[in-house]
C-alpha atoms as a PDB file:
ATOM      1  CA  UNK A   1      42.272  61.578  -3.364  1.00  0.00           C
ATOM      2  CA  UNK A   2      38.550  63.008  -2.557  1.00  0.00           C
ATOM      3  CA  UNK A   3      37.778  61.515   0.909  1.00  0.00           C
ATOM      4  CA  UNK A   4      34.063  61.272   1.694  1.00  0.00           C
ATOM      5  CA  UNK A   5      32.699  62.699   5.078  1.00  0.00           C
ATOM      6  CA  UNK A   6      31.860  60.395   7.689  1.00  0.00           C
ATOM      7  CA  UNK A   7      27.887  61.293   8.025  1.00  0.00           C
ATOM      8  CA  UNK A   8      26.688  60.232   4.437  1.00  0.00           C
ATOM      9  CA  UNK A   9      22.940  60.424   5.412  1.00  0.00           C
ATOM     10  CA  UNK A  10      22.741  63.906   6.391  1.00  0.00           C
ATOM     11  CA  UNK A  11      21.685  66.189   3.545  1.00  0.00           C
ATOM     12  CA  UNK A  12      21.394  70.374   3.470  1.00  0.00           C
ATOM     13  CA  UNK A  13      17.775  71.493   3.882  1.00  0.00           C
ATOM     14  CA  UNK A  14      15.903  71.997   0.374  1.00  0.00           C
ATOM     15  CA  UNK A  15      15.078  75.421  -1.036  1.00  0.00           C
ATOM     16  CA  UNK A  16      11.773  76.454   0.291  1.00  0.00           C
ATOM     17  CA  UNK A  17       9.795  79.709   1.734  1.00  0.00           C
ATOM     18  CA  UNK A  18       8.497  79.128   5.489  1.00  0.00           C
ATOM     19  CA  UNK A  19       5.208  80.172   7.213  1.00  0.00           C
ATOM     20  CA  UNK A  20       7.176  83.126   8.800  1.00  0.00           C
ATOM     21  CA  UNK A  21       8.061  84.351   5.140  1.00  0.00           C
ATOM     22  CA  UNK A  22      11.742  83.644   5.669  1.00  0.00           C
ATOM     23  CA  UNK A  23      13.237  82.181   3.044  1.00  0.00           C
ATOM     24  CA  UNK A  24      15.677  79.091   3.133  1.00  0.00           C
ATOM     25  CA  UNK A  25      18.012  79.510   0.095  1.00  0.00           C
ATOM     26  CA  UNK A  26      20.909  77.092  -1.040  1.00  0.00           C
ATOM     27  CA  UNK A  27      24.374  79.048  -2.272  1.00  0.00           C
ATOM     28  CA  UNK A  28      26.871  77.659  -4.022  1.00  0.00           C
ATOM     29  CA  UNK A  29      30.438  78.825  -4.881  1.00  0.00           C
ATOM     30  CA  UNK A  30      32.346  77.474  -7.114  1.00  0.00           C
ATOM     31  CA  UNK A  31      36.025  78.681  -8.900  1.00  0.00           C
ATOM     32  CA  UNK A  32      35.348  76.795 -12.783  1.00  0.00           C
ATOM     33  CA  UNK A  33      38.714  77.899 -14.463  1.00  0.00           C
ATOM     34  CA  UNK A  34      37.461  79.255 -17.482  1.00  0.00           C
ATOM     35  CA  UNK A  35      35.426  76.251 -18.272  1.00  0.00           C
ATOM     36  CA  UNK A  36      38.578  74.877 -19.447  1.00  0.00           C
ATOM     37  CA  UNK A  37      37.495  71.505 -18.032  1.00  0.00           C
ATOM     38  CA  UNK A  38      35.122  68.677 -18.390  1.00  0.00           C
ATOM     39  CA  UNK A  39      32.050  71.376 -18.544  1.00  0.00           C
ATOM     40  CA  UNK A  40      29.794  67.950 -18.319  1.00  0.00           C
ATOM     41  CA  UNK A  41      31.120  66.957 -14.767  1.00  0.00           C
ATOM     42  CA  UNK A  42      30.967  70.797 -14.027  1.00  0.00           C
ATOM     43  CA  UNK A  43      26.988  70.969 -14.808  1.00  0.00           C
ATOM     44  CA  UNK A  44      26.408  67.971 -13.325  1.00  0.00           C
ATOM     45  CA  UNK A  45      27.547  69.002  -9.882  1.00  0.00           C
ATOM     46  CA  UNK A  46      26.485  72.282  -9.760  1.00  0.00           C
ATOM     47  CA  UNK A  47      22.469  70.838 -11.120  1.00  0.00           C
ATOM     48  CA  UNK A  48      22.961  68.070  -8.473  1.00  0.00           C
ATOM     49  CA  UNK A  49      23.487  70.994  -5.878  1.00  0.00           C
ATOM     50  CA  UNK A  50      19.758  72.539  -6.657  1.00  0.00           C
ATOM     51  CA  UNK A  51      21.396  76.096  -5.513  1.00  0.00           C
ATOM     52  CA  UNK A  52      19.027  79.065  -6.107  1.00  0.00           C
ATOM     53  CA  UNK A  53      22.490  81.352  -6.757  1.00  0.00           C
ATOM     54  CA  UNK A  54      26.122  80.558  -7.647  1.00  0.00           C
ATOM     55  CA  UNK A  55      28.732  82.462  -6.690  1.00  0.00           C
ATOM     56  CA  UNK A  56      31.454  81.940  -9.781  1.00  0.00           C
ATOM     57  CA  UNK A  57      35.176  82.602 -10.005  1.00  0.00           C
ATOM     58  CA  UNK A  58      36.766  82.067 -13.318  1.00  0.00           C
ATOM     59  CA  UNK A  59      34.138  82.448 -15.646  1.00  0.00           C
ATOM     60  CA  UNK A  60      35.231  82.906 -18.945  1.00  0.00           C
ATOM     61  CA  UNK A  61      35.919  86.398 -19.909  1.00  0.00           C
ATOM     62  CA  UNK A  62      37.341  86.333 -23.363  1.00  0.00           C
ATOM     63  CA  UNK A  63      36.258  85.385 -26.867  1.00  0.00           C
ATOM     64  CA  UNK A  64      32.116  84.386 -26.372  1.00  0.00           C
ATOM     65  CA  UNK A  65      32.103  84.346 -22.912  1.00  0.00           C
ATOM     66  CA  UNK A  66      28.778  85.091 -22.079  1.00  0.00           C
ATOM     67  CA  UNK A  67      27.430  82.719 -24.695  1.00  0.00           C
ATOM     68  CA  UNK A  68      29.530  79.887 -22.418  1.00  0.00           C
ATOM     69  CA  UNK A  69      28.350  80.962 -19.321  1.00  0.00           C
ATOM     70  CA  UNK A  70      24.752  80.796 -20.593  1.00  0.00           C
ATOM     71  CA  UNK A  71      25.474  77.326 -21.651  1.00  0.00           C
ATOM     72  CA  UNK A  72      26.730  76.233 -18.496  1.00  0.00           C
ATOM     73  CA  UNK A  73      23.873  78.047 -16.307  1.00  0.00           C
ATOM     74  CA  UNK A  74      21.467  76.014 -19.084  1.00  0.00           C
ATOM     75  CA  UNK A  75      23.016  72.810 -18.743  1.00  0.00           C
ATOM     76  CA  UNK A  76      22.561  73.372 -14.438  1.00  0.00           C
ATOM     77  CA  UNK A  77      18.693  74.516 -15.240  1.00  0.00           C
ATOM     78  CA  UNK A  78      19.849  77.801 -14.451  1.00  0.00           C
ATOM     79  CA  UNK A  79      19.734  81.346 -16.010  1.00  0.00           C
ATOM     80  CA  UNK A  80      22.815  83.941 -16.195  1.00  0.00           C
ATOM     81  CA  UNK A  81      22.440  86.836 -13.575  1.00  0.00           C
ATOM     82  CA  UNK A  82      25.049  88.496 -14.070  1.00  0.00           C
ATOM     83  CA  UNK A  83      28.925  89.046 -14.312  1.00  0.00           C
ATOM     84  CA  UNK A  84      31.750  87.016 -16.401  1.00  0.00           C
ATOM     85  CA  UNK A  85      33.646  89.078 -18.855  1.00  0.00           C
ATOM     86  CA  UNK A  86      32.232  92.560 -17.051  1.00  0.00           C
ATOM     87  CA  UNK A  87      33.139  92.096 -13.658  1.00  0.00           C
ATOM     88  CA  UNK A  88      36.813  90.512 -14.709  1.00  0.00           C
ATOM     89  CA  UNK A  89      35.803  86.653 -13.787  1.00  0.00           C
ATOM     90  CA  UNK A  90      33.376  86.626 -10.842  1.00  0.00           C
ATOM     91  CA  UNK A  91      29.980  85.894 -12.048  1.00  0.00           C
ATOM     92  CA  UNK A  92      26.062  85.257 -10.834  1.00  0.00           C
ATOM     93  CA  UNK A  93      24.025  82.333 -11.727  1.00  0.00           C
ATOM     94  CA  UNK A  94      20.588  81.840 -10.488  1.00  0.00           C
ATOM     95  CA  UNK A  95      17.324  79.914 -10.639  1.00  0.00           C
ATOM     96  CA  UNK A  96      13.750  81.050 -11.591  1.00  0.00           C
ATOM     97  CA  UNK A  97      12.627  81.320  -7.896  1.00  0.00           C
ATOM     98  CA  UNK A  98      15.133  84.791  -7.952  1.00  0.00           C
ATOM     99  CA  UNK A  99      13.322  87.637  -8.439  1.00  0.00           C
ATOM    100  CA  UNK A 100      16.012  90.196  -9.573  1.00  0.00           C
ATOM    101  CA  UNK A 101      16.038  94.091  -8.552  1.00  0.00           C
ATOM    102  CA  UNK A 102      19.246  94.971  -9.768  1.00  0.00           C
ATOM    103  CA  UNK A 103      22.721  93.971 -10.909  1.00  0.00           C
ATOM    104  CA  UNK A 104      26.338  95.596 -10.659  1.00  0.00           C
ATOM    105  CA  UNK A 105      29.733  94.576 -12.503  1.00  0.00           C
ATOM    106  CA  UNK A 106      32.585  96.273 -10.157  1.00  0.00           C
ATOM    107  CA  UNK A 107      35.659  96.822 -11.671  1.00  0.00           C
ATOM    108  CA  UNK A 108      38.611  97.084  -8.635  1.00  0.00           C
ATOM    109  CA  UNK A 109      41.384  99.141  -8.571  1.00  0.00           C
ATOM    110  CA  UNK A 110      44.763  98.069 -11.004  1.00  0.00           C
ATOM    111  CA  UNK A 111      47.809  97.108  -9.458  1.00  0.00           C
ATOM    112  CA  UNK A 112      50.105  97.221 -12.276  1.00  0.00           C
ATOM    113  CA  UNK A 113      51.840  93.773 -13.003  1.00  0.00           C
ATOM    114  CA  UNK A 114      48.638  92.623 -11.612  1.00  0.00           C
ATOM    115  CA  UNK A 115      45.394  90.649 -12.985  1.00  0.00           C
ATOM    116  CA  UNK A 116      42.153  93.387 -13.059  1.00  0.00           C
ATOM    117  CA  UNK A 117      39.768  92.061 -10.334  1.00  0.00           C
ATOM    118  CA  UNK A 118      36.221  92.338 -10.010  1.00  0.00           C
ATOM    119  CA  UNK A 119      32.759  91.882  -8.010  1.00  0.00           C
ATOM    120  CA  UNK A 120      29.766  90.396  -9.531  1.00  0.00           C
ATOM    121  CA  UNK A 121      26.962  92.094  -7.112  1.00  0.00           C
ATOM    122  CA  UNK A 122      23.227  91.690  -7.418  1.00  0.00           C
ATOM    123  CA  UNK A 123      19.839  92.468  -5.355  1.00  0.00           C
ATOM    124  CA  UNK A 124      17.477  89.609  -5.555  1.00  0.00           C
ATOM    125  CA  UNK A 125      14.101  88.680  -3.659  1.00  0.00           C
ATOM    126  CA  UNK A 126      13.020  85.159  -2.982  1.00  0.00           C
ATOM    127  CA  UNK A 127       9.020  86.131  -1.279  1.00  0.00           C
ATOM    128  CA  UNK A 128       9.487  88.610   0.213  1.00  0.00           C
ATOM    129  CA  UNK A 129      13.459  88.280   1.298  1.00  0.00           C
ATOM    130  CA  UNK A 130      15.463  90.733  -0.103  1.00  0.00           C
ATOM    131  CA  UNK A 131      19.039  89.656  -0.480  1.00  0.00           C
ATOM    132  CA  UNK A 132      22.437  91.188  -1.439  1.00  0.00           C
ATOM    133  CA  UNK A 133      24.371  88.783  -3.191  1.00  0.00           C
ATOM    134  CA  UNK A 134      28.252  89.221  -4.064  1.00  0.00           C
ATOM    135  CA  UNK A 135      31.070  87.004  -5.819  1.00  0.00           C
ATOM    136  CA  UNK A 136      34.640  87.685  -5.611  1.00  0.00           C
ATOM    137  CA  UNK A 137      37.877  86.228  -6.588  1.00  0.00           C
ATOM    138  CA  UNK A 138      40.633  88.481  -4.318  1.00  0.00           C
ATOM    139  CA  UNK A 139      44.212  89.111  -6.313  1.00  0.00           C
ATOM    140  CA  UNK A 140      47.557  86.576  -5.347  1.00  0.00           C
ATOM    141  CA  UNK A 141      49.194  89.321  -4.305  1.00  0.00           C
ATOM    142  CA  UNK A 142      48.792  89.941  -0.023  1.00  0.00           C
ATOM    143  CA  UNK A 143      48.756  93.465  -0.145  1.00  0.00           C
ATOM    144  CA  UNK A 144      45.953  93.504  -2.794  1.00  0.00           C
ATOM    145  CA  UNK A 145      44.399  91.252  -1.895  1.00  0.00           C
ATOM    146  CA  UNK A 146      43.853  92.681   1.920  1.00  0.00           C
ATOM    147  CA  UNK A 147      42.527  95.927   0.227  1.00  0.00           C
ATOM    148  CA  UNK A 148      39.881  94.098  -1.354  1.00  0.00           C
ATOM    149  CA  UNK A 149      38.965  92.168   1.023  1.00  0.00           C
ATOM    150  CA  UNK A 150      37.847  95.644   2.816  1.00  0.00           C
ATOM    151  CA  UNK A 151      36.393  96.505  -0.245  1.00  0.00           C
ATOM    152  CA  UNK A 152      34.233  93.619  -0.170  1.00  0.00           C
ATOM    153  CA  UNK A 153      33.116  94.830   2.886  1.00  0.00           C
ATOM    154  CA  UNK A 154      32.102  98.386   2.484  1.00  0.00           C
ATOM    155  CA  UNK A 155      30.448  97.005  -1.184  1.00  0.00           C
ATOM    156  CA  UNK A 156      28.119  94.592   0.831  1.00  0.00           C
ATOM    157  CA  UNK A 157      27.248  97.750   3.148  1.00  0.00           C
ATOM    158  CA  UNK A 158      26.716  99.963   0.672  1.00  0.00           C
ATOM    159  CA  UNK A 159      24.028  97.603  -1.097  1.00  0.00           C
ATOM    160  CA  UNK A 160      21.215  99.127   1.213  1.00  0.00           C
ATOM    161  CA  UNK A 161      19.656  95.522   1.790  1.00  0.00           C
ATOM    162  CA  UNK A 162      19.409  93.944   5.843  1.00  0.00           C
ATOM    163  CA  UNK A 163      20.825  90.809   4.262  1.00  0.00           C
ATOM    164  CA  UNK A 164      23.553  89.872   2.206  1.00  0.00           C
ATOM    165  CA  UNK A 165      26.071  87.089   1.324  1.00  0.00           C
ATOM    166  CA  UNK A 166      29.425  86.487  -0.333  1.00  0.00           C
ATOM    167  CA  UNK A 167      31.598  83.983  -1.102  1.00  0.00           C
ATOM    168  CA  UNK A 168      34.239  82.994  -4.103  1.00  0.00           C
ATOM    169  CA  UNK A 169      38.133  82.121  -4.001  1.00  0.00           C
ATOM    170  CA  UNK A 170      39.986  84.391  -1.154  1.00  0.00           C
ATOM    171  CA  UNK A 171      43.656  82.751  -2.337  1.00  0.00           C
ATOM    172  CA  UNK A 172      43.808  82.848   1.290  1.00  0.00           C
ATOM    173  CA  UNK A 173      43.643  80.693   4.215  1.00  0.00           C
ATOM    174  CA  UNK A 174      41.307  80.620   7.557  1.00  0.00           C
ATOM    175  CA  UNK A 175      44.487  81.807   9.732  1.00  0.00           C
ATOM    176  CA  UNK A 176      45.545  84.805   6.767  1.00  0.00           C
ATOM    177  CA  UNK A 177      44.822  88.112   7.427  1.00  0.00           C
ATOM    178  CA  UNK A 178      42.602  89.115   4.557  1.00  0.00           C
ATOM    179  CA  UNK A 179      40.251  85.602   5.305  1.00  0.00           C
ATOM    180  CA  UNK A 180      40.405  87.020   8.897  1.00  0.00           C
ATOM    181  CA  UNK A 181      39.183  90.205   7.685  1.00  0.00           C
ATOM    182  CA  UNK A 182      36.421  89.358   5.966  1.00  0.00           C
ATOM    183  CA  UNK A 183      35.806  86.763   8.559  1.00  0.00           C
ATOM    184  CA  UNK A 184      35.325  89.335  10.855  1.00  0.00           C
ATOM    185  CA  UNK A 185      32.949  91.243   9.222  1.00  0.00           C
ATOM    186  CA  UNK A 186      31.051  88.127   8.477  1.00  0.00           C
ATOM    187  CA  UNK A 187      29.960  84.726   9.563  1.00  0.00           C
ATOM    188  CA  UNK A 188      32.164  82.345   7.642  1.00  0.00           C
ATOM    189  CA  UNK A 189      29.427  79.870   6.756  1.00  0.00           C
ATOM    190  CA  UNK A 190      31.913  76.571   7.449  1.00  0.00           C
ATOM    191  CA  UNK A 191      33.045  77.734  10.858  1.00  0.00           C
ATOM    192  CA  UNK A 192      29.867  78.646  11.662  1.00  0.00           C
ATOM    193  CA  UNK A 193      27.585  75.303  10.923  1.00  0.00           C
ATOM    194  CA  UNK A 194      30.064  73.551   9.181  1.00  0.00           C
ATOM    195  CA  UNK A 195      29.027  70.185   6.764  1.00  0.00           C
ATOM    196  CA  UNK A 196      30.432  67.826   4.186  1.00  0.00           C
ATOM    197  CA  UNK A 197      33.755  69.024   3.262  1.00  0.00           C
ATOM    198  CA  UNK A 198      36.086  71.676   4.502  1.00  0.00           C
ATOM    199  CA  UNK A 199      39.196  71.759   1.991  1.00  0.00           C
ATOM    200  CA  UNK A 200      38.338  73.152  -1.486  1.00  0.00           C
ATOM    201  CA  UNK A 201      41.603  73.207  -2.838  1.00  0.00           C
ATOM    202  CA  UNK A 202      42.801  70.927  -4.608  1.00  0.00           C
ATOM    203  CA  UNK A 203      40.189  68.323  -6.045  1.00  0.00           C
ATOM    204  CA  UNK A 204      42.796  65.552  -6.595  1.00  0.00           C
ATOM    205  CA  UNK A 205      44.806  66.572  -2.936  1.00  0.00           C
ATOM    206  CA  UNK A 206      42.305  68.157  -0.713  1.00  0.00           C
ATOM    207  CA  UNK A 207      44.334  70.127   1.795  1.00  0.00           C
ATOM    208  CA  UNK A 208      43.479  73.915   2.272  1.00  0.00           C
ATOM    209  CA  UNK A 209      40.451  75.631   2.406  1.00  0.00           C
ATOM    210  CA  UNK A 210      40.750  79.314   0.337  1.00  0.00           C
ATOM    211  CA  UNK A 211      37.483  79.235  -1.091  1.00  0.00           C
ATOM    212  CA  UNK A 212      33.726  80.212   1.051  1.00  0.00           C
ATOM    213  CA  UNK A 213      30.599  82.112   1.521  1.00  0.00           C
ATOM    214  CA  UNK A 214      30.069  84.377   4.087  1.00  0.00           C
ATOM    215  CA  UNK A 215      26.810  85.891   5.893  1.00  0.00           C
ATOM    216  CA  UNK A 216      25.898  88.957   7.277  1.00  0.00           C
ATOM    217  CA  UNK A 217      24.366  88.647  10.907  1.00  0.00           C
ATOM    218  CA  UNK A 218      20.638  87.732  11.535  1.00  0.00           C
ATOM    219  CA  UNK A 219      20.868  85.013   8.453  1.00  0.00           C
ATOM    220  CA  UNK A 220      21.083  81.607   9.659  1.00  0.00           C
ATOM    221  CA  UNK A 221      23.455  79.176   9.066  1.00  0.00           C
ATOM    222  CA  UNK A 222      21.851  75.438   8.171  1.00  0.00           C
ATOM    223  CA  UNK A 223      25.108  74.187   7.200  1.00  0.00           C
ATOM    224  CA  UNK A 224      28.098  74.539   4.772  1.00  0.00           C
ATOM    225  CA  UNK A 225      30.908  72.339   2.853  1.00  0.00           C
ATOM    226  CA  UNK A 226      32.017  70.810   0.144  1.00  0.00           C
ATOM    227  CA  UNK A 227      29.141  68.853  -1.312  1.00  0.00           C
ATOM    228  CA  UNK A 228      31.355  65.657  -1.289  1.00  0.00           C
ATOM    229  CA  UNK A 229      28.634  63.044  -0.238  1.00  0.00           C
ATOM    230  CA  UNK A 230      25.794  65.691  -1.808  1.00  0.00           C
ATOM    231  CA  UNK A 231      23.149  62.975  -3.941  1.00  0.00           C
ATOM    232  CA  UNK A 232      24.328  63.330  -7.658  1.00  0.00           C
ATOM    233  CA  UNK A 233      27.756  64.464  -6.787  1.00  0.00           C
ATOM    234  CA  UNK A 234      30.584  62.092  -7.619  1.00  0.00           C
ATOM    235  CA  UNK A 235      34.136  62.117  -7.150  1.00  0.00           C
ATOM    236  CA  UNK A 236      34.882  61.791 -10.456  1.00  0.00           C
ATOM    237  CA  UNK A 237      32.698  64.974 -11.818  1.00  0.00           C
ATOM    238  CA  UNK A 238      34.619  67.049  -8.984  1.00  0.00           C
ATOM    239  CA  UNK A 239      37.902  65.922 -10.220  1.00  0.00           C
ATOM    240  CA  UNK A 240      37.293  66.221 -13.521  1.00  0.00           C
ATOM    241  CA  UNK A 241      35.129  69.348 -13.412  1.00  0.00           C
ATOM    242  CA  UNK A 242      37.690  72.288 -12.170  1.00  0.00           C
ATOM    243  CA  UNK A 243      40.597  72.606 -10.305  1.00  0.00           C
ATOM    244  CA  UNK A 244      38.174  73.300  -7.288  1.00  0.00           C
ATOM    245  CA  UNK A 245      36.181  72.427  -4.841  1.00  0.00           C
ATOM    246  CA  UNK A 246      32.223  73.532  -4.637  1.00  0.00           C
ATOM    247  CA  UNK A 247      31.288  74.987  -1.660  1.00  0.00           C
ATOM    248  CA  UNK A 248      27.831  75.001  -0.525  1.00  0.00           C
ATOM    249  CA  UNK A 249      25.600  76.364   2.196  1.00  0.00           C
ATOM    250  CA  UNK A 250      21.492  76.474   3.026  1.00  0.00           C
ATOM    251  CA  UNK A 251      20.972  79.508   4.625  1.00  0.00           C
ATOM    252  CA  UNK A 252      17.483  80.459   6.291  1.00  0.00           C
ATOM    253  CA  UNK A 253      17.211  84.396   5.094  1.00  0.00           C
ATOM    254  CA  UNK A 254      15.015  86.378   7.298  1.00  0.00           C
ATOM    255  CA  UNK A 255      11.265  88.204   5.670  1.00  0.00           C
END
């Protein structure tokens, strides 16, 4: 069962540019398992979530995947960035107020009797913001999955941009030592101003949270969660939409 937070009233800040030329941008992650859901529910939360990027896991890899993932980023008044099938799963969805400098599908090192992992990276401007922007879905296995989450690291410092943020599924928790990792490196967005939700996993038994976005230093946190009492996002679109949670953040990005 999907329990509501306790503060119904309080909603994230809404996209916008401010006098100063930051930029306040909304980022959402979400894990969509292939789209092998109710892809309805699924655009219906992720539209009712106005983000300006998504941050997907799963995205459909195989026979016309990129024709589904333009679907889906249609149906959410969206366009494809970049990612799916190319990057191994992690994919970037964005809306028209992205200006895009560049893209990059990263392949990750095999583990044999592993799944092939992947980034989805891009550069993107909103004004005059320039922002790295990096989705990730790290491997089952601990040892792997520690690896990349260094590799995440040194990727995001290697995009040559003041600002950057990622976020996907970690298959880890807050206390592992891979979250920690990246936590380290980053401002987990939750801990840091944290809003609506915290467990992402699993819609119909909330209970751990092994999905989130991350910040580098200097951006500003407005708040981050599971958009459980989000305006246009039910309970029943979550449950039925993927066997994940959403997680999203409004971050204030500075010029």
């Amino acid at each position: 069962m999907i329990v509501m937070s306790t503060d119904p009233t309080r909603t994230l800040p809404n996209s916008r540019t401010e006098p100063d030329g930051s930029a306040v941008v909304r980022v959402l992650s979400y894990n969509i398992r292939s789209m092998r859901d109710d892809t309805d529910a699924l655009a219906r939360v992720i539209a009712a979530c106005a983000p300006d990027l998504v941050l997907v896991q799963e995205a459909p890899r195989f026979f016309r995947w990129r024709k589904k993932l333009t679907r889906l980023a249609r149906a959410s008044d969206l366009v494809l960035l970049s990612g799916g099938g190319t990057a191994a799963g992690p994919a970037l969805l964005c809306s028209l107020r992205a200006t895009v400098e560049r893209t990059e599908d990263v392949l990750l090192p095999l583990t044999p009797g592993q799944h092939r992992r992947g980034f989805a990276t891009a550069v993107v401007r909103f004004g005059g913001v320039r922002l790295g922007v990096l989705s990730c879905h790290l491997s089952l296995q601990s040892e792997e999955r520690y690896a990349q989450g260094g590799m995440l690291l040194d990727r995001l410092a290697a995009m040559g941009v003041p600002h950057a943020v990622a976020g996907g599924d970690l298959n880890d928790r807050p206390d592992g030592r891979t979250f920690r990792r990246v936590a380290a490196g980053l401002q987990d967005c939750w801990a840091t101003a944290p809003w609506g939700g915290e467990y992402t996993s699993t819609p119909a038994d909330p209970h751990q949270r092994i999905d989130g976005i991350f910040a580098t230093e200097g951006i500003q946190v407005l708040g981050c969660g599971v958009p459980l009492d989000h305006p246009g996002v039910t309970a029943d679109d979550l449950r039925a939409a993927t066997d994940h949670l959403p997680v999203l953040a409004a971050l204030r990005v500075p010029a």
